[in-house]
N, C-alpha and C. Protein backbone atom coordinates (compact mmCIF):
# COMPACT_ATOMS: atom_id res chain seq x y z
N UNK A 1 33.71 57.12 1.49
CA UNK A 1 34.30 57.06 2.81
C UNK A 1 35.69 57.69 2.83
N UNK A 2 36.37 57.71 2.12
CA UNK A 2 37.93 58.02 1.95
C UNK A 2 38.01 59.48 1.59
N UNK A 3 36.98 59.69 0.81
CA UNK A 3 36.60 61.70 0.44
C UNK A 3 36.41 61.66 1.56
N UNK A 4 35.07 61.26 2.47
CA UNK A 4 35.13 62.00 3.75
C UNK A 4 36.11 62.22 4.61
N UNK A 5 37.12 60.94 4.92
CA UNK A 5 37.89 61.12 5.89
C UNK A 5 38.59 62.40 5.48
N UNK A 6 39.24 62.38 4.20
CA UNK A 6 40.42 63.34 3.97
C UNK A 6 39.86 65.10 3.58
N UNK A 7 38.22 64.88 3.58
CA UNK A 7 38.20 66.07 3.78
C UNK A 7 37.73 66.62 5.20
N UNK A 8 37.65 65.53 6.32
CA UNK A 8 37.47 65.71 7.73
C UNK A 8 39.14 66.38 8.03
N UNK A 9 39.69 65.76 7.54
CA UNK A 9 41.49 66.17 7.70
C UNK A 9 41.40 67.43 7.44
N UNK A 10 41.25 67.47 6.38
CA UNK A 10 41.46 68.93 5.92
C UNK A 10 40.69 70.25 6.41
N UNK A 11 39.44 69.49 6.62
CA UNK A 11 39.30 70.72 8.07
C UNK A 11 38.86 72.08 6.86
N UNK A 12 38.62 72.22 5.52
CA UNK A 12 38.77 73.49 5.42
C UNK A 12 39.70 73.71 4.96
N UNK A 13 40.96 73.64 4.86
CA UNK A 13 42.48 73.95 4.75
C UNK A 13 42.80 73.61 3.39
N UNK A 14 42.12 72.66 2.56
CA UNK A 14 42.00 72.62 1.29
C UNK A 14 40.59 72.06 0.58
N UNK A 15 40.54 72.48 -0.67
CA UNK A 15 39.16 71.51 -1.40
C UNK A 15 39.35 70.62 -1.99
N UNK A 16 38.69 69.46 -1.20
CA UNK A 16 39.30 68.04 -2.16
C UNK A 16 38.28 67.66 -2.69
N UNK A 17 38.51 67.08 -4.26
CA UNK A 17 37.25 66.37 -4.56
C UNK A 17 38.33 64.91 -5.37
N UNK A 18 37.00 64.29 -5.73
CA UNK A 18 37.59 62.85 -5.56
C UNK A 18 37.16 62.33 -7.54
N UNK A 19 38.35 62.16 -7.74
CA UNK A 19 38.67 61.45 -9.30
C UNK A 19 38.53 59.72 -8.63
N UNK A 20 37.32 58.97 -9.40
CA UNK A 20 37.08 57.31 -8.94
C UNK A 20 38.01 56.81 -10.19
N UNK A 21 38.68 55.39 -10.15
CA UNK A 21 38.93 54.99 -11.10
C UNK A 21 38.11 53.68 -11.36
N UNK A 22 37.63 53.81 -12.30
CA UNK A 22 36.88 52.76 -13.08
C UNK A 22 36.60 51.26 -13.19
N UNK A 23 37.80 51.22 -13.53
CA UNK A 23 38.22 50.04 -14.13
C UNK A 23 39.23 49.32 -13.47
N UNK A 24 39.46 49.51 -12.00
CA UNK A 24 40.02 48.48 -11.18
C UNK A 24 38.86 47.98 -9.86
N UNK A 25 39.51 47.19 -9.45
CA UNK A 25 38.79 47.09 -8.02
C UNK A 25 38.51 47.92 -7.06
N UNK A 26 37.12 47.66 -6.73
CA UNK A 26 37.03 48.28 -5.44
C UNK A 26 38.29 48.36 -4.19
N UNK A 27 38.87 47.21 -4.09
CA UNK A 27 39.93 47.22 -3.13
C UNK A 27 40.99 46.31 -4.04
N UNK A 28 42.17 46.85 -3.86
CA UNK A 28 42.75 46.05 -4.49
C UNK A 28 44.22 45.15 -3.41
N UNK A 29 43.99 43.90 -3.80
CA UNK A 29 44.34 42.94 -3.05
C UNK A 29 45.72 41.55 -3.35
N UNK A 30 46.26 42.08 -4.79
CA UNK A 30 47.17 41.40 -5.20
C UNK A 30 48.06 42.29 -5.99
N UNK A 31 49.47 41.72 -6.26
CA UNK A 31 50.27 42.50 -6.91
C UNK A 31 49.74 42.93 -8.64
N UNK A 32 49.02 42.06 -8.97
CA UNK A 32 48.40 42.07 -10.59
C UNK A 32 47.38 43.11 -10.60
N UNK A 33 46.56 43.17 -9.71
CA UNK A 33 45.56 44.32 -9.66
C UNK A 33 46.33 45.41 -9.65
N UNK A 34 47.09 45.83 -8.31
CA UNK A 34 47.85 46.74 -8.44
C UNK A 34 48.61 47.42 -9.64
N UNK A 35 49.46 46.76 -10.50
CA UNK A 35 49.97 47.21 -11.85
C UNK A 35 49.07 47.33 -12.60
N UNK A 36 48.02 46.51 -12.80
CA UNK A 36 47.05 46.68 -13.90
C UNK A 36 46.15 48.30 -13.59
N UNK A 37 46.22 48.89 -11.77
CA UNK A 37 45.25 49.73 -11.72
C UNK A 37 46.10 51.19 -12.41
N UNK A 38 47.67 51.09 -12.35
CA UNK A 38 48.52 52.37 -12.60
C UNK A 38 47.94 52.90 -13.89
N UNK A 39 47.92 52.06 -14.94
CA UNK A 39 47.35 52.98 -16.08
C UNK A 39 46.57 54.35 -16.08
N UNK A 40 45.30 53.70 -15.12
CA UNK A 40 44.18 54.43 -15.11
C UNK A 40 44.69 55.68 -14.33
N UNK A 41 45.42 55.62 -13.35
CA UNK A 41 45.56 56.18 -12.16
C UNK A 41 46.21 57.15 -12.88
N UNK A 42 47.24 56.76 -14.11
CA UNK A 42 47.75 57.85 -14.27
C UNK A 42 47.11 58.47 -15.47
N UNK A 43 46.21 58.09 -15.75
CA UNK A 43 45.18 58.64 -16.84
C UNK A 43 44.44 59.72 -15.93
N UNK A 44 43.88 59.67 -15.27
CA UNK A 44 43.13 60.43 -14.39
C UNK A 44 43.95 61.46 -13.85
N UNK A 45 45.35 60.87 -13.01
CA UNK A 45 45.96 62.10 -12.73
C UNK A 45 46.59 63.42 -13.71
N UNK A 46 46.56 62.89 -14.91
CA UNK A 46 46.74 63.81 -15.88
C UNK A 46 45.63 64.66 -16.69
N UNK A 47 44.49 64.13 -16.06
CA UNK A 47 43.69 64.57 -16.62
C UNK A 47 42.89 66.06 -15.77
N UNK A 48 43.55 65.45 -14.38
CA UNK A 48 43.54 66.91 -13.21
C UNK A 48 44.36 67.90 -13.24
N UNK A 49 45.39 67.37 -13.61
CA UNK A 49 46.66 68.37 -13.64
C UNK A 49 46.22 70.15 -13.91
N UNK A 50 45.12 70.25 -14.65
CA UNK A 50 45.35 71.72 -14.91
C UNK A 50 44.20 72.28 -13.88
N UNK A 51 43.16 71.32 -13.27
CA UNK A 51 42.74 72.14 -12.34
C UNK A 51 42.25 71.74 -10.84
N UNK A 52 44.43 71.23 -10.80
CA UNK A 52 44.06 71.03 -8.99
C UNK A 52 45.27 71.71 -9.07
N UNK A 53 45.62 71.82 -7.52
CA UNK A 53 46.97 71.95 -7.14
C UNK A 53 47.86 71.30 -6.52
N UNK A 54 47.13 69.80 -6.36
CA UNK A 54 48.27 69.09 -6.06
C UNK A 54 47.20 67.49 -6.09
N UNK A 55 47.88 66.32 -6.49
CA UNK A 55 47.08 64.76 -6.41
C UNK A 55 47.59 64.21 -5.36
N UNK A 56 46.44 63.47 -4.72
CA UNK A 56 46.63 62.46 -3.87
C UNK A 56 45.94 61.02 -4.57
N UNK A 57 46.61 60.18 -4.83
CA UNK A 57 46.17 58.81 -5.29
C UNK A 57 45.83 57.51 -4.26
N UNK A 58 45.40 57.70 -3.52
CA UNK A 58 44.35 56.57 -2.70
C UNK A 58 44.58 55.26 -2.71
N UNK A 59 45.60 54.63 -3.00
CA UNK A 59 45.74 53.30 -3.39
C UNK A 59 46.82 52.84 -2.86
N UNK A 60 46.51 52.08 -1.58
CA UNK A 60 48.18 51.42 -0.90
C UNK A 60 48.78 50.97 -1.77
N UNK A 61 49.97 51.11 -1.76
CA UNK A 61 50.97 50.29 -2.97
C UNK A 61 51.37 51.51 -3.82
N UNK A 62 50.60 52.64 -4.06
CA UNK A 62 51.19 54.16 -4.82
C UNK A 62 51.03 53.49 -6.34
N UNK A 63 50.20 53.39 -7.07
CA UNK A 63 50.02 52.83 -8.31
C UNK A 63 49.90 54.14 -9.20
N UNK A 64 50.81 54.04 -9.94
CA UNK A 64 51.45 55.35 -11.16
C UNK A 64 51.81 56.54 -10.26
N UNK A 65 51.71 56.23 -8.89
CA UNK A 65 52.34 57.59 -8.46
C UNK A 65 53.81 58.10 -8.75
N UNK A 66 54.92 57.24 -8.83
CA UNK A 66 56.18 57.70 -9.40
C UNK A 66 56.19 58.49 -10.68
N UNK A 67 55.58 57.95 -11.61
CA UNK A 67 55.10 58.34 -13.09
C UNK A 67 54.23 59.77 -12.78
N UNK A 68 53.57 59.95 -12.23
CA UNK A 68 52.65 61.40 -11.96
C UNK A 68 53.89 62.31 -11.54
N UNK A 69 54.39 62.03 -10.32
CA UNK A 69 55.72 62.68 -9.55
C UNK A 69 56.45 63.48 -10.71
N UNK A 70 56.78 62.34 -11.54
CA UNK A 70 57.88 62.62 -12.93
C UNK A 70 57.14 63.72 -13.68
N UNK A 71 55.82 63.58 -13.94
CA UNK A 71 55.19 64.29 -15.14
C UNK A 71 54.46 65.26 -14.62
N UNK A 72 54.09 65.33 -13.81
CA UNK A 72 52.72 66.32 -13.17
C UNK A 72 53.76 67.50 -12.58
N UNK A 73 53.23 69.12 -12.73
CA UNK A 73 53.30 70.58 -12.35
C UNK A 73 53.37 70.57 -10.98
N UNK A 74 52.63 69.90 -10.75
CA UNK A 74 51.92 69.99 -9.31
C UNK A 74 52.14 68.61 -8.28
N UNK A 75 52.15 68.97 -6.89
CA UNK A 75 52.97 68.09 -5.99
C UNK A 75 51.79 66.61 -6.09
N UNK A 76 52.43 65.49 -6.16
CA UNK A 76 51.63 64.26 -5.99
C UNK A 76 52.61 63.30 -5.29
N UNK A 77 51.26 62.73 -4.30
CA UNK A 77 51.28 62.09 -3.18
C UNK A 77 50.68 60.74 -3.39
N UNK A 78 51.23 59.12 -3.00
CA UNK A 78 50.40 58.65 -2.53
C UNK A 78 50.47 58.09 -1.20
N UNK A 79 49.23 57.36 -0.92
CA UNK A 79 48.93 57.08 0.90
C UNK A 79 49.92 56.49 1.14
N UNK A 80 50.62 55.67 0.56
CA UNK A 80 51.61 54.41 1.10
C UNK A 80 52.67 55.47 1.42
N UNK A 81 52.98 56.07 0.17
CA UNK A 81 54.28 57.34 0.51
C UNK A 81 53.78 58.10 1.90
N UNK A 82 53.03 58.38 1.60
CA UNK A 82 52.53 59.44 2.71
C UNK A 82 52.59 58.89 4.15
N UNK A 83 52.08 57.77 4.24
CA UNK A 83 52.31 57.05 5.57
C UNK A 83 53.63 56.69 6.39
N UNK A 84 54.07 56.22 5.17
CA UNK A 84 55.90 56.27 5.66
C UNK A 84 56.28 56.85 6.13
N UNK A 85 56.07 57.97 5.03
CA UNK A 85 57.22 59.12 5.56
C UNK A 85 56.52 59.74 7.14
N UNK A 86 55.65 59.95 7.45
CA UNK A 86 54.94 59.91 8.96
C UNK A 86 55.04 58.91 9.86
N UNK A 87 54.92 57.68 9.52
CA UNK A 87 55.69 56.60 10.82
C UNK A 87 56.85 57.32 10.90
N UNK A 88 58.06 57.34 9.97
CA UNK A 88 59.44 57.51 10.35
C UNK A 88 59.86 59.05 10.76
N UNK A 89 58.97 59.66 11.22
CA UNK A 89 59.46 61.06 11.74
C UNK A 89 60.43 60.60 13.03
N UNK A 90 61.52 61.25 12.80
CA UNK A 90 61.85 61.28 14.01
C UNK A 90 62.74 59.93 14.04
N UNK A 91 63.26 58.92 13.01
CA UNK A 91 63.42 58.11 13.26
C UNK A 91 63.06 57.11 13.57
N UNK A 92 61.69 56.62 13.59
CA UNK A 92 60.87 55.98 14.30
C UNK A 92 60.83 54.28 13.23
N UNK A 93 60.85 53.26 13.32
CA UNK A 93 60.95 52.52 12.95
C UNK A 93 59.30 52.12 13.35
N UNK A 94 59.12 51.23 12.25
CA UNK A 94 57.53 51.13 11.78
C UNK A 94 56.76 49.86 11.37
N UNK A 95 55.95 49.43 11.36
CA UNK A 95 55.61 48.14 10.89
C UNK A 95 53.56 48.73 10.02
N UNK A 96 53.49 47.60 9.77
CA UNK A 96 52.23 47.67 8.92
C UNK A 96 51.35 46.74 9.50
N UNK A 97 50.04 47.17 9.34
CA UNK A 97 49.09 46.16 9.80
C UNK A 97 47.97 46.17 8.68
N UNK A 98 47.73 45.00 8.02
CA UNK A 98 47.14 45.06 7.16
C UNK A 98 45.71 43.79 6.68
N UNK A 99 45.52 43.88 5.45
CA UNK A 99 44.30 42.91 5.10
C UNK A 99 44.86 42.24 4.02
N UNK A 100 45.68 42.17 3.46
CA UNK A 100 46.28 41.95 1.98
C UNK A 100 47.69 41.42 1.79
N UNK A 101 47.45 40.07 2.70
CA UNK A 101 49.09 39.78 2.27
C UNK A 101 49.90 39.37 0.80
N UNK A 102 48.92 39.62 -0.42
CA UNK A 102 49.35 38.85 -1.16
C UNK A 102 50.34 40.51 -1.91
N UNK A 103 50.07 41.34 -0.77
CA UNK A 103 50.57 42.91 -1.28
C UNK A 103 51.44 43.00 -0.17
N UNK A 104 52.72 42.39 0.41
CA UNK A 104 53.61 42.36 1.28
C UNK A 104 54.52 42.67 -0.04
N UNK A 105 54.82 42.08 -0.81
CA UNK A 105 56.00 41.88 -1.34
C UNK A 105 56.01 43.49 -1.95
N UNK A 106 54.69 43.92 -2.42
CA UNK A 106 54.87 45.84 -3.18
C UNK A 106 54.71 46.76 -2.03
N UNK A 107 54.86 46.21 -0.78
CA UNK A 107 54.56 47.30 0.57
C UNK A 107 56.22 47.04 0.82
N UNK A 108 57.22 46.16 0.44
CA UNK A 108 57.88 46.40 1.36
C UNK A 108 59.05 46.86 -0.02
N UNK A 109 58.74 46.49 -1.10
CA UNK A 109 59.34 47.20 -2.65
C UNK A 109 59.05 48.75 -2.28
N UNK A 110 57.74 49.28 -2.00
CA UNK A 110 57.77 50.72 -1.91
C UNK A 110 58.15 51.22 -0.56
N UNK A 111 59.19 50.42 0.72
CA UNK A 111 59.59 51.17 1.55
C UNK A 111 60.98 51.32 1.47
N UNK A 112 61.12 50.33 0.43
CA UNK A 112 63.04 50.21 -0.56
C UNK A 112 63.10 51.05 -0.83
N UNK A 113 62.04 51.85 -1.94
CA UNK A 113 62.18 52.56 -2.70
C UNK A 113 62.13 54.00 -2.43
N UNK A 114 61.82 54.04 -0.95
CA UNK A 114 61.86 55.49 -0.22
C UNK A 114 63.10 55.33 0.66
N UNK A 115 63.69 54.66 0.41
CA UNK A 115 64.94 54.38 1.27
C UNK A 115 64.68 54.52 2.89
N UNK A 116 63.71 53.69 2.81
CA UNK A 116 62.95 53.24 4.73
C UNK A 116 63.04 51.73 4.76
N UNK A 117 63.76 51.62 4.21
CA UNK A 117 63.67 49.61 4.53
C UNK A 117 64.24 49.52 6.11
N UNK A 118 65.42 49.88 6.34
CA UNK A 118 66.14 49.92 7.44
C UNK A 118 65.04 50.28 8.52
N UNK A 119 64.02 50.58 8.20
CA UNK A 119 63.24 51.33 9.22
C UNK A 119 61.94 50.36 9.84
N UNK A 120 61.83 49.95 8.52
CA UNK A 120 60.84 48.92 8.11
C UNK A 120 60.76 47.14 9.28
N UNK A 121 59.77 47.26 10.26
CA UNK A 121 59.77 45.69 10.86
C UNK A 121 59.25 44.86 10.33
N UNK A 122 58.29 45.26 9.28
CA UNK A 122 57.30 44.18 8.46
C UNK A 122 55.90 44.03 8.50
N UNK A 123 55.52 43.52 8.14
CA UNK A 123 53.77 43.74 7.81
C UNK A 123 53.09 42.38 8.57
N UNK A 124 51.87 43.16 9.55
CA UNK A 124 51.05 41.75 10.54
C UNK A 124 49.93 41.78 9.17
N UNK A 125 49.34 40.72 9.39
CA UNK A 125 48.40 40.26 8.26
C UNK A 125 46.98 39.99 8.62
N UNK A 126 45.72 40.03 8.88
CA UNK A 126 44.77 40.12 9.34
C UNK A 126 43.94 38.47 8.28
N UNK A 127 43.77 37.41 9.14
CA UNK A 127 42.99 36.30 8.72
C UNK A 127 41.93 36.25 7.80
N UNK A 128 41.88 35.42 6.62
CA UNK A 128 40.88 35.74 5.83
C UNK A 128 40.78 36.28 5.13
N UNK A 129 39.49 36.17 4.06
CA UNK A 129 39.08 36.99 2.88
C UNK A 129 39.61 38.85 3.14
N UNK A 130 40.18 39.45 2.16
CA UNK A 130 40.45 40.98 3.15
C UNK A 130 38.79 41.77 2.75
N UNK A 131 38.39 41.15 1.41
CA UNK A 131 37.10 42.23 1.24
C UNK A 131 36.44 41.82 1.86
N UNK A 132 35.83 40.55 2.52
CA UNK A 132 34.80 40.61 3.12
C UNK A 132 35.17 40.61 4.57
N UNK A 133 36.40 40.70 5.29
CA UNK A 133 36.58 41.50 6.60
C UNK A 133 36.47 43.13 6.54
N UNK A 134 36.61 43.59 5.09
CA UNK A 134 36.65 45.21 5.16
C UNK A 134 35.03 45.39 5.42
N UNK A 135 34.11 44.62 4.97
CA UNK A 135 32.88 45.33 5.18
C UNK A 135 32.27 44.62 6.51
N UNK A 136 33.00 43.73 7.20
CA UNK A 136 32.36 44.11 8.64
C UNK A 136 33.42 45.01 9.09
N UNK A 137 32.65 45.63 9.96
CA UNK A 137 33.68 46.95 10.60
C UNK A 137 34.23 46.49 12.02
N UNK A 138 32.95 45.83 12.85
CA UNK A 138 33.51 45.92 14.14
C UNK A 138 34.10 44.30 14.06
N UNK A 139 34.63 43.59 13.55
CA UNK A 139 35.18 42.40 12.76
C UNK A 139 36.94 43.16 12.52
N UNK A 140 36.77 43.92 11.48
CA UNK A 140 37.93 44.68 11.05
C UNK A 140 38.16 44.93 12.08
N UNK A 141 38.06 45.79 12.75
CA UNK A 141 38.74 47.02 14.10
C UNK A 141 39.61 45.74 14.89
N UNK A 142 38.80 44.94 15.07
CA UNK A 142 39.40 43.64 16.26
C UNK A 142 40.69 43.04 15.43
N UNK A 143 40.12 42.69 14.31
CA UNK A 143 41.50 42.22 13.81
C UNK A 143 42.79 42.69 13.58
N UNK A 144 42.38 44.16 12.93
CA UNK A 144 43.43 44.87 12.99
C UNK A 144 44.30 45.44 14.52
N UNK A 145 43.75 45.51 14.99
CA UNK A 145 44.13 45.81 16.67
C UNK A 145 45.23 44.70 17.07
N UNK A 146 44.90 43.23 16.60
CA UNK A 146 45.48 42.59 16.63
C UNK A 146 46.80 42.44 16.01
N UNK A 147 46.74 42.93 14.90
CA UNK A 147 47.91 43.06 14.18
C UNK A 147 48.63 44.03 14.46
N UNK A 148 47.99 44.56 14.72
CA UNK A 148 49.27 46.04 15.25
C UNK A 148 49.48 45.73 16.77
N UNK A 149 49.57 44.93 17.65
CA UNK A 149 49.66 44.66 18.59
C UNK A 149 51.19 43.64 18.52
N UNK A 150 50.69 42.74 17.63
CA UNK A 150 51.55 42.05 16.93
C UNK A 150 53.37 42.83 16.10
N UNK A 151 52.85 43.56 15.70
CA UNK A 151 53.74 44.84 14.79
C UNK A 151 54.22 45.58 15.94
N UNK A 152 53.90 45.77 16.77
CA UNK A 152 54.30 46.53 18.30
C UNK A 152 55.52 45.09 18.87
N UNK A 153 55.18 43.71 18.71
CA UNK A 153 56.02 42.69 19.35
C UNK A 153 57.13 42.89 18.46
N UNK A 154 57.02 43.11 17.08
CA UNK A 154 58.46 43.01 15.86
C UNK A 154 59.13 44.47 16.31
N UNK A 155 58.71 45.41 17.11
CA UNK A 155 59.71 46.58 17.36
C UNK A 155 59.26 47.77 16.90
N UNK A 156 58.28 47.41 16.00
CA UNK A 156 57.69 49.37 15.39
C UNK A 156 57.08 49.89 16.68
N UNK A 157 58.06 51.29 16.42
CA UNK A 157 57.44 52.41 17.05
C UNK A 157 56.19 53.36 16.65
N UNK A 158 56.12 52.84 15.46
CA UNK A 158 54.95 53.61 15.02
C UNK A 158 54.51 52.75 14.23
N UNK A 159 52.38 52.43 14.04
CA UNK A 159 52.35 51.36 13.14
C UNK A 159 51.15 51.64 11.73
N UNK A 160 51.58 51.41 10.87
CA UNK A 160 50.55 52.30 10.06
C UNK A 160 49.33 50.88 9.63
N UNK A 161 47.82 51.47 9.12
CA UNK A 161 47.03 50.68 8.74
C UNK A 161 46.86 50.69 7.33
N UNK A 162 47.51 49.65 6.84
CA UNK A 162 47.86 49.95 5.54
C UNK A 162 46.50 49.67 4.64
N UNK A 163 45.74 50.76 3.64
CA UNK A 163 44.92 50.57 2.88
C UNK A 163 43.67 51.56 2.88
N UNK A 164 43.31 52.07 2.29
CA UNK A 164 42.76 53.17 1.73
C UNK A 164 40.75 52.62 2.58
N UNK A 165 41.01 51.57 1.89
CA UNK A 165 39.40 51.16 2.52
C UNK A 165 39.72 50.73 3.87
N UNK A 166 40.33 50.96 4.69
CA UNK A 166 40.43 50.50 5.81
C UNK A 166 40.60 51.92 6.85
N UNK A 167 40.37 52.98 6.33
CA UNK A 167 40.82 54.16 6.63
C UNK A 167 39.84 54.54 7.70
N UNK A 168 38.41 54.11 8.12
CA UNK A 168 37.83 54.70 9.37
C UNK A 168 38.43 53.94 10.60
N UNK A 169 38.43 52.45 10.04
CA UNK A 169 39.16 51.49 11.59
C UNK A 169 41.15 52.03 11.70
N UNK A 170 41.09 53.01 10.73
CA UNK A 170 42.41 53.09 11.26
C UNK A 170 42.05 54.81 12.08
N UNK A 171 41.41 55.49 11.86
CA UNK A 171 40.86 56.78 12.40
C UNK A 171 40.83 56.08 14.62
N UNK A 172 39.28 55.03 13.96
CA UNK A 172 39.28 54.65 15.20
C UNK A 172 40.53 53.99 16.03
N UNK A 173 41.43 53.45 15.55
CA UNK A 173 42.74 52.78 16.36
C UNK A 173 43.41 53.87 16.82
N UNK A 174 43.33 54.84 16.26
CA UNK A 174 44.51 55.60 16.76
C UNK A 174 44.63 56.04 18.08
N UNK A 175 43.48 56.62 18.69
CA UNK A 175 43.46 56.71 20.28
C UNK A 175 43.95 55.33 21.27
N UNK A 176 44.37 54.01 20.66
CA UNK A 176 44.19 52.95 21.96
C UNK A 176 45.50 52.29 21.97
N UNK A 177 46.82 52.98 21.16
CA UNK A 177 47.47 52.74 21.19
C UNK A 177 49.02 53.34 21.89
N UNK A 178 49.68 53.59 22.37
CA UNK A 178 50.67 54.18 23.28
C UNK A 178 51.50 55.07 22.27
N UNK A 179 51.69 54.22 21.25
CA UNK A 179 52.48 54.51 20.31
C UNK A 179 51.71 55.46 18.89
N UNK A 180 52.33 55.61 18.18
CA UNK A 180 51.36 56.01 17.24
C UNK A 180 50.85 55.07 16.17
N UNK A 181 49.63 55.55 15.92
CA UNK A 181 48.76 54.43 14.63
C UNK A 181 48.39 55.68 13.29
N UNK A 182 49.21 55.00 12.94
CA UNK A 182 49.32 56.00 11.34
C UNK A 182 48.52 55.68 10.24
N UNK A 183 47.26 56.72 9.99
CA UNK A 183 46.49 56.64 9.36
C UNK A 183 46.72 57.04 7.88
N UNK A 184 46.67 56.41 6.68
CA UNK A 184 47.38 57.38 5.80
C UNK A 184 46.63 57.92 4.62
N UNK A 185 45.66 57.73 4.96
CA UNK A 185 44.64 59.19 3.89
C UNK A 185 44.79 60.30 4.81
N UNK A 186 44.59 60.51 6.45
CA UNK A 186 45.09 61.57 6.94
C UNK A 186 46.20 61.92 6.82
N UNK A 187 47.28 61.30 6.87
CA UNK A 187 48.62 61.14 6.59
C UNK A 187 48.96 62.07 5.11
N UNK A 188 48.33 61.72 4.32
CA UNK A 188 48.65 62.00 2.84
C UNK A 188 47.92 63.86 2.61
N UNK A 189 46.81 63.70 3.64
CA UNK A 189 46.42 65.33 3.68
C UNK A 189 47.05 66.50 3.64
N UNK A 190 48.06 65.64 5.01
CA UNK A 190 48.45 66.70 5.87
C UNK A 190 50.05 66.85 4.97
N UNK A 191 50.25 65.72 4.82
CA UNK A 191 51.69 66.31 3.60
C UNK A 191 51.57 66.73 2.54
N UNK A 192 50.56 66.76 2.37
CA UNK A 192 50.06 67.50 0.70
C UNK A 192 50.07 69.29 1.21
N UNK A 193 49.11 69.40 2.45
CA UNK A 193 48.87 70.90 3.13
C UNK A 193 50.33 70.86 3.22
N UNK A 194 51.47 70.73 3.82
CA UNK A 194 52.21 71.08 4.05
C UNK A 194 53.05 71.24 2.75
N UNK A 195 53.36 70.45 2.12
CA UNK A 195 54.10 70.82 0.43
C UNK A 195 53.68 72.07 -0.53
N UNK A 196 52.15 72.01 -0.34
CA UNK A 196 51.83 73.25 -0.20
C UNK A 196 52.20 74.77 -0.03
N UNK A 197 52.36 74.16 1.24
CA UNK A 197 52.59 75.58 1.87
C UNK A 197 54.60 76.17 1.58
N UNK A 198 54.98 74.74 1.39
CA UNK A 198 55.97 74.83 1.02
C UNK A 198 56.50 75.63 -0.12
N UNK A 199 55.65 75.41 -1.14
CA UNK A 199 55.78 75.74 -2.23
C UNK A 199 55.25 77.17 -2.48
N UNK A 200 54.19 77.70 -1.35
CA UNK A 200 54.01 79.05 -1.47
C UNK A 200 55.30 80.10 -1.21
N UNK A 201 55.96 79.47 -0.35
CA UNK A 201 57.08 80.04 0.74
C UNK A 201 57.98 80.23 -0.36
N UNK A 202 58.44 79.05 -0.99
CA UNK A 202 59.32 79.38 -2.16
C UNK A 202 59.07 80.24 -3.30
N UNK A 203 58.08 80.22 -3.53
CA UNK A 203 57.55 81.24 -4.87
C UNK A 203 57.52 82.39 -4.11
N UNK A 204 57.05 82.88 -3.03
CA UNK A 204 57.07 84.29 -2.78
C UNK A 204 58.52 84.61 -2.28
N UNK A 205 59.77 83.43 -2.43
CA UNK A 205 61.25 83.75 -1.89
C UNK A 205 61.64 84.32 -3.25
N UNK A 206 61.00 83.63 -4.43
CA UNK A 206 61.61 83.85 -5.84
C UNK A 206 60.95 85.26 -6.24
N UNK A 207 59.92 85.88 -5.43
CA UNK A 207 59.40 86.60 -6.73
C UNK A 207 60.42 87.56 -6.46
């Protein structure tokens, strides 16, 4: 589901194919999963390095993405980064709507750490088990709607759906909202295409 979306994004504009990691959860839902998944993440991303041109790591929370950033040739992205930095265009102050509160405390560590806290209203939380609301869909959509409705009362101007498996009900939110609903596997596409292109611009300034 998450290959598809981001290669619906891409439209063509790049070839994405998709590195799974193994040995974490399907969704991951606490701060312990999360650290325990970076290893892998950055096992894998090093293991692309020589034949992509740039990583995107799929995992709200950015697990070994700092560590890839540091070590990797090539530009790497993850969704959480990626989302941010797209709520806050423009200044835009932002909130989260999510399935995983026990991952508040590393959603709002990684908006410190992009120096968006100031920006940051806080994260609505969606009732219940989060994996077994992710696999009803029209269950999810309602709830989340709710929360970002909610995240709209704390002041974000823009509200992102935080989580990689949650990425079609955040496709579908985006039309019903006034404001913007920030999807961030699309999110993470389109700044990857653009770094990209960035980086062409500069190499043909240097040659």
């Amino acid at each position: 589901m998450m290959l598809d979306i981001a290669r619906r994004k891409a439209n063509g504009r790049l070839r994405i194919e998709a590195a799974t990691a193994t040995r974490s959860p399907s969704m991951i839902v606490n701060d312990e999963q999360l650290m325990a998944s970076a290893a892998q993440v950055i096992e894998i991303g090093r293991g692309q390095n020589s034949n992509c041109i740039g990583v995107i790591v799929s995992a709200y929370g950015d697990p070994g993405v700092v560590h890839l950033q540091e070590s990797l040739a090539v530009p790497v992205l993850g969704i959480c980064e990626a989302s941010m930095v797209e709520a806050t265009r423009n200044g835009r102050r932002f909130g989260i709507a999510t399935v995983t509160p026990d991952l508040a405390d590393a959603i709002a560590a990684r908006a410190e750490s992009l120096g968006l806290s100031h920006l940051y209203t806080g994260i609505r939380c969606t009732p219940g088990d989060p994996e077994k609301l992710a696999r009803d869909g029209a269950r999810l959509r309602t709830e989340l709607e709710a929360a970002v409705r909610l995240c709209i009362m704390d002041g974000a101007e823009a509200v992102i759906i935080g989580g990689g498996p949650l990425g079609e009900a955040a496709e579908q939110l985006r039309g019903g909202f006034d404001i913007p609903i920030v999807a961030p596997i699309s999110s993470a596409v389109e700044l990857m295409i653009e770094a990209l292109d960035k980086q062409q611009v500069c190499g043909e300034a240097q040659a």
